[in-house]
N, C-alpha and C. Protein backbone atom coordinates (compact mmCIF):
# COMPACT_ATOMS: atom_id res chain seq x y z
N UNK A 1 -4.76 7.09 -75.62
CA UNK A 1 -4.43 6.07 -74.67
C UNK A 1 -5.23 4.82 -75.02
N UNK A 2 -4.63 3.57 -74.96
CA UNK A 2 -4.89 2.51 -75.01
C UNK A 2 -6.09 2.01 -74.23
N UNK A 3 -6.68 0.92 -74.37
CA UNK A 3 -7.61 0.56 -73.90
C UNK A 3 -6.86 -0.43 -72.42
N UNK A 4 -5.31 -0.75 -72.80
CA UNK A 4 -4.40 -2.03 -72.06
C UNK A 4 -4.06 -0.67 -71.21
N UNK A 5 -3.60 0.71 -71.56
CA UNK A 5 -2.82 1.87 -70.78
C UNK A 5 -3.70 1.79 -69.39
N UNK A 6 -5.58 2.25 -70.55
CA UNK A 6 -6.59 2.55 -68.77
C UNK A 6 -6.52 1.49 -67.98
N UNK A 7 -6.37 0.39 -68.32
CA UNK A 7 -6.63 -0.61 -67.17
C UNK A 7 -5.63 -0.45 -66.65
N UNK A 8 -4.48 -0.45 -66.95
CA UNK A 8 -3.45 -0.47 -65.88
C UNK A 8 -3.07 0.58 -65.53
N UNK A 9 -3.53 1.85 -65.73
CA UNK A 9 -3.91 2.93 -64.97
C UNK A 9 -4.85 2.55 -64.11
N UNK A 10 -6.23 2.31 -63.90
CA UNK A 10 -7.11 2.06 -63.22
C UNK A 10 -6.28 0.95 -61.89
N UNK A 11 -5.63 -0.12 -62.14
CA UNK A 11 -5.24 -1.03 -61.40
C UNK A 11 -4.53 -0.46 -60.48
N UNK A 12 -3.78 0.18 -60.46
CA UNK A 12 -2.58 1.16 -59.97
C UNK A 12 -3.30 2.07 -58.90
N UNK A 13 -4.14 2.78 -60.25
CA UNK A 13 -4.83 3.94 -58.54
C UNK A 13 -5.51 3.02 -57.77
N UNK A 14 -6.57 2.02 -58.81
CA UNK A 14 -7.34 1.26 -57.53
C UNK A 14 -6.14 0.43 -56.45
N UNK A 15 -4.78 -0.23 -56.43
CA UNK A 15 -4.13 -0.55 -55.64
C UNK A 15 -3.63 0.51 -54.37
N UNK A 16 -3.36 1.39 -55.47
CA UNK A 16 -2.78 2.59 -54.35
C UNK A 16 -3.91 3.15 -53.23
N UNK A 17 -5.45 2.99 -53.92
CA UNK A 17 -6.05 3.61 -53.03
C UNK A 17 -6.85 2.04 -52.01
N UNK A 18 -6.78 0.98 -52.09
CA UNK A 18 -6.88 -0.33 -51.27
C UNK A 18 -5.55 -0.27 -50.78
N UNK A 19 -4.55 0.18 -51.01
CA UNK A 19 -3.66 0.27 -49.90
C UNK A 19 -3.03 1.06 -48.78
N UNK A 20 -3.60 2.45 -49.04
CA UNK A 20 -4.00 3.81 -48.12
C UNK A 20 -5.48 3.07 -47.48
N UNK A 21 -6.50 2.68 -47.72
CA UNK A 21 -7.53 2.08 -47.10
C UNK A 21 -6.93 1.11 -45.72
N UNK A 22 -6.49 0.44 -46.62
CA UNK A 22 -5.78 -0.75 -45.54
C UNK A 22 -5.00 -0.57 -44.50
N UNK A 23 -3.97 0.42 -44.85
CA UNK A 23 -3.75 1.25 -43.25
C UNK A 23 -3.92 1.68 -43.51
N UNK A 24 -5.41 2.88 -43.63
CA UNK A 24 -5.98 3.52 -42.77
C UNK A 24 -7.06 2.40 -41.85
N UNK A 25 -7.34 1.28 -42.23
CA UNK A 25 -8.15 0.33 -41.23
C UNK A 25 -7.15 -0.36 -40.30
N UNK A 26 -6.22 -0.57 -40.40
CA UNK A 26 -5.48 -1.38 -39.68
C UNK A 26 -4.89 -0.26 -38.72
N UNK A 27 -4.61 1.10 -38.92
CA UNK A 27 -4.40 2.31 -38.05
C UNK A 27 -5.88 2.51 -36.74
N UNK A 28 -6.71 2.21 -37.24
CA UNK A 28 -8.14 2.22 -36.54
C UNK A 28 -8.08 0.84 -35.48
N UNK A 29 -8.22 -0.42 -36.49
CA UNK A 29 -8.17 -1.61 -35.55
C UNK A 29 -7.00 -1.23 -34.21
N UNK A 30 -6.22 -0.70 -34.53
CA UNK A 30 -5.16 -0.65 -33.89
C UNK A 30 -5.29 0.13 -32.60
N UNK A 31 -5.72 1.39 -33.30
CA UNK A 31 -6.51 1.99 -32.04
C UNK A 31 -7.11 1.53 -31.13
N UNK A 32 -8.48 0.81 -31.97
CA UNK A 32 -9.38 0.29 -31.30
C UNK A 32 -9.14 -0.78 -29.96
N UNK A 33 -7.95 -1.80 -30.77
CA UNK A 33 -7.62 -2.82 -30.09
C UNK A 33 -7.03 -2.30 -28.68
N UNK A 34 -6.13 -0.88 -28.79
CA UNK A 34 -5.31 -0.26 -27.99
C UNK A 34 -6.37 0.03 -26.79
N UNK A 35 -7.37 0.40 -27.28
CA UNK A 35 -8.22 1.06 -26.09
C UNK A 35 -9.27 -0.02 -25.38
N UNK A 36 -9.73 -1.71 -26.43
CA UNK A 36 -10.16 -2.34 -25.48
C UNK A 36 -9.24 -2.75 -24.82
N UNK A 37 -8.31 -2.87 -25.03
CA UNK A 37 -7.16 -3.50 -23.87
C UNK A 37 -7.07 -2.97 -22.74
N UNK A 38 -6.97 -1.59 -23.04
CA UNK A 38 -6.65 -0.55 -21.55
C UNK A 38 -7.66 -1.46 -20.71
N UNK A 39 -9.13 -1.18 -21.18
CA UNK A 39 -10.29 -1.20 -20.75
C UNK A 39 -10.34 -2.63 -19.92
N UNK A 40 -10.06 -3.63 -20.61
CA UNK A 40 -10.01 -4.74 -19.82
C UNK A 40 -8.68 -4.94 -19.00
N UNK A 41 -8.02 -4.35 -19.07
CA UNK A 41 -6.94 -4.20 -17.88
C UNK A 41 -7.69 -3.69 -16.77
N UNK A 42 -8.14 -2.55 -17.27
CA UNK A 42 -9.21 -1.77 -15.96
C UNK A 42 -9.69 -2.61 -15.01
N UNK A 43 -10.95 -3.43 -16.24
CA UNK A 43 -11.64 -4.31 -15.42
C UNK A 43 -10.96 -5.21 -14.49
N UNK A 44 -9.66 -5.92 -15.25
CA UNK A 44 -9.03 -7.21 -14.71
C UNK A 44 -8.76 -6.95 -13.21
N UNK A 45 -7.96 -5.74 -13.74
CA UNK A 45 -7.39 -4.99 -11.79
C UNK A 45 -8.83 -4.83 -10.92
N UNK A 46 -9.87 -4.12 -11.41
CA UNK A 46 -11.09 -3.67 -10.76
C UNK A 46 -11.65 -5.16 -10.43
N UNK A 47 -11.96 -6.32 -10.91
CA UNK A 47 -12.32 -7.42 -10.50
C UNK A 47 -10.96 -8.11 -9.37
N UNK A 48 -9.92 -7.99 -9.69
CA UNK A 48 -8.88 -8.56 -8.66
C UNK A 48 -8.98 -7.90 -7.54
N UNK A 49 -9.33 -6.81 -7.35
CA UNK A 49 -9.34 -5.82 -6.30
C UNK A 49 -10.70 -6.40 -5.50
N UNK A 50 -11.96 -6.86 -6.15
CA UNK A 50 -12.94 -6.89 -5.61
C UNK A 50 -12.55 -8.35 -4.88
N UNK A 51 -12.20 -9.28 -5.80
CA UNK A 51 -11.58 -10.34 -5.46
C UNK A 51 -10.82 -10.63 -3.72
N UNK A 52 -10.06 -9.56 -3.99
CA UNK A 52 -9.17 -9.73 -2.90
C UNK A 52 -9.68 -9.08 -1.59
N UNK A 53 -10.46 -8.24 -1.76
CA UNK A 53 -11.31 -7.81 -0.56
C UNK A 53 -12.33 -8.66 -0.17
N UNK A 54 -13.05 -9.45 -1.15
CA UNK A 54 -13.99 -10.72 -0.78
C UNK A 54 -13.37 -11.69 0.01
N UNK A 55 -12.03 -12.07 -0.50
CA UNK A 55 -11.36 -13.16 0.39
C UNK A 55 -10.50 -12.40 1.85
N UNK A 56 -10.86 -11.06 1.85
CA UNK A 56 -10.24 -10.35 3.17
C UNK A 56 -11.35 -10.66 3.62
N UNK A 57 -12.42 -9.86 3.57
CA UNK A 57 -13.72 -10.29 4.59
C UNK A 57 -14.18 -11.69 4.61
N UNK A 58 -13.90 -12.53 3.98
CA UNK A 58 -13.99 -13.37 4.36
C UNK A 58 -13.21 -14.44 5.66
N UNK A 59 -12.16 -13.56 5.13
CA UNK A 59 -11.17 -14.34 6.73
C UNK A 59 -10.92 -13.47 7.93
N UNK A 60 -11.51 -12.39 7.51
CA UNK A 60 -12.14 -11.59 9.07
C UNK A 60 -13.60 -12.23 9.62
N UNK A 61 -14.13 -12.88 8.65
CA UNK A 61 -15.64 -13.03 9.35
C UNK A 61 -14.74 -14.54 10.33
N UNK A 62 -14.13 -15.64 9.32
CA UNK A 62 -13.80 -16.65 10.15
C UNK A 62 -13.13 -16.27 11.30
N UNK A 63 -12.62 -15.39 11.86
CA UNK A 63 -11.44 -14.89 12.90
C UNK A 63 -12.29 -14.29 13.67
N UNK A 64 -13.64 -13.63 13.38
CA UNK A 64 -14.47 -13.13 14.16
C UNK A 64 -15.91 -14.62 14.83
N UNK A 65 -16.17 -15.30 13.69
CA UNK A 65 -16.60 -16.17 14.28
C UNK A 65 -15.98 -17.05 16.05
N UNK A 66 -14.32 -17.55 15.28
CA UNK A 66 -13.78 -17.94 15.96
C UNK A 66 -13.52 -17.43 18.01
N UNK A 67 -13.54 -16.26 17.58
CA UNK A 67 -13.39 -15.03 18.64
C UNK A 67 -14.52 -15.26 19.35
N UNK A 68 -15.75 -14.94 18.38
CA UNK A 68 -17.35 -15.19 19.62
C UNK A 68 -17.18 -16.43 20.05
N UNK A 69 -16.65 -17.49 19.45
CA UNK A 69 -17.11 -18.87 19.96
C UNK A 69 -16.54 -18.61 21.41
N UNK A 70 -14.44 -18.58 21.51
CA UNK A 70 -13.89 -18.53 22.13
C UNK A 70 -14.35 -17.69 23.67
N UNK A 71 -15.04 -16.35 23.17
CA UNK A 71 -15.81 -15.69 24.11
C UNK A 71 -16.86 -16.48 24.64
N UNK A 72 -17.88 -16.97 24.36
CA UNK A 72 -18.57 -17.86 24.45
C UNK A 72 -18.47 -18.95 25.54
N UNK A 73 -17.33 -19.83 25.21
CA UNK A 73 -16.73 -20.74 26.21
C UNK A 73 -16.05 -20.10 27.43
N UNK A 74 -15.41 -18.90 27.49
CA UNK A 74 -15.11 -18.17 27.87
C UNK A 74 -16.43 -18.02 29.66
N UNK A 75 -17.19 -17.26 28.56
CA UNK A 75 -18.66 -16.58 29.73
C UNK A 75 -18.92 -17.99 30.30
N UNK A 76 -19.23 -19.32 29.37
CA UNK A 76 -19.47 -20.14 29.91
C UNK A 76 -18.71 -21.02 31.29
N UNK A 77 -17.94 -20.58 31.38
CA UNK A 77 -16.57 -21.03 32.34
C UNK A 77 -16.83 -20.38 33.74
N UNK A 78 -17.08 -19.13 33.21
CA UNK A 78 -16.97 -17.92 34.41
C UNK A 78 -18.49 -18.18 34.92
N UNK A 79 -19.30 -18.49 34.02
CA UNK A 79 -21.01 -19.14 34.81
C UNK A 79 -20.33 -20.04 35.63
N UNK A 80 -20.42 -21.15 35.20
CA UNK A 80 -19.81 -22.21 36.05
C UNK A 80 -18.64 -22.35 37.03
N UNK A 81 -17.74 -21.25 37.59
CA UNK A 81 -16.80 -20.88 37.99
C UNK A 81 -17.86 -20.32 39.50
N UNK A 82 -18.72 -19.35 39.05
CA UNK A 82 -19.24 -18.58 39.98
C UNK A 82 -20.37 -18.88 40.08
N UNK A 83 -21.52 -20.33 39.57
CA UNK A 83 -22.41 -20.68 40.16
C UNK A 83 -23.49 -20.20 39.36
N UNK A 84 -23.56 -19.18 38.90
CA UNK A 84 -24.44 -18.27 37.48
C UNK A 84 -24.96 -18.95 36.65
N UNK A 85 -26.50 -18.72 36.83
CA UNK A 85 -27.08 -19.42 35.66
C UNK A 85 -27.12 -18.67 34.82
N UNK A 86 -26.84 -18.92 33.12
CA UNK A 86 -27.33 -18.37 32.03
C UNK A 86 -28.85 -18.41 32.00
N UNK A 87 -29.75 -17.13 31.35
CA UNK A 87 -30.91 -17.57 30.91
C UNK A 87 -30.66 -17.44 29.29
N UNK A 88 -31.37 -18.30 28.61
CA UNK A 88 -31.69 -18.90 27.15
C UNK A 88 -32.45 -17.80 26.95
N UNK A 89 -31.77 -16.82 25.67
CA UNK A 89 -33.45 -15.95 25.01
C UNK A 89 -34.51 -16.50 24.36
């Protein structure tokens, strides 16, 4: 065999085997990519979720504020209705 035969023997396996390499890495990335994705889907939903319960309690606290005030003016009415002094704590 030629000295021109080995090299292009050599070229050949070395192609064939950089190209079994190559997917086999791009089979991996692929994976890989597959499973951070899940993962930040996870998160995305798990942060929207937290999200959306922050802005629930938040508009229960305003609706509850609102409520004491209303109570508030409320007692204050019925003092003054019936002569009742509040005492200040």
């Amino acid at each position: 065999m030629t000295e021109e035969q080995l090299k292009t023997m050599l070229d050949k396996q070395l192609a064939a085997f950089f190209g079994q390499l190559t997917t086999h890495i791009d089979e991996r990335l692929g994976e890989f990519e597959g499973r951070v994705s899940e993962r930040l889907d996870h998160m995305q939903t798990t942060v929207d979720g937290v999200a959306k319960r922050l802005e629930t309690d938040e508009q229960e606290r305003i609706a509850i504020a609102g409520e004491v005030q209303r109570h508030g003016r409320w007692i204050e009415q019925l003092a003054d209705a019936t002569g009742t002094k509040l005492a200040a704590d």
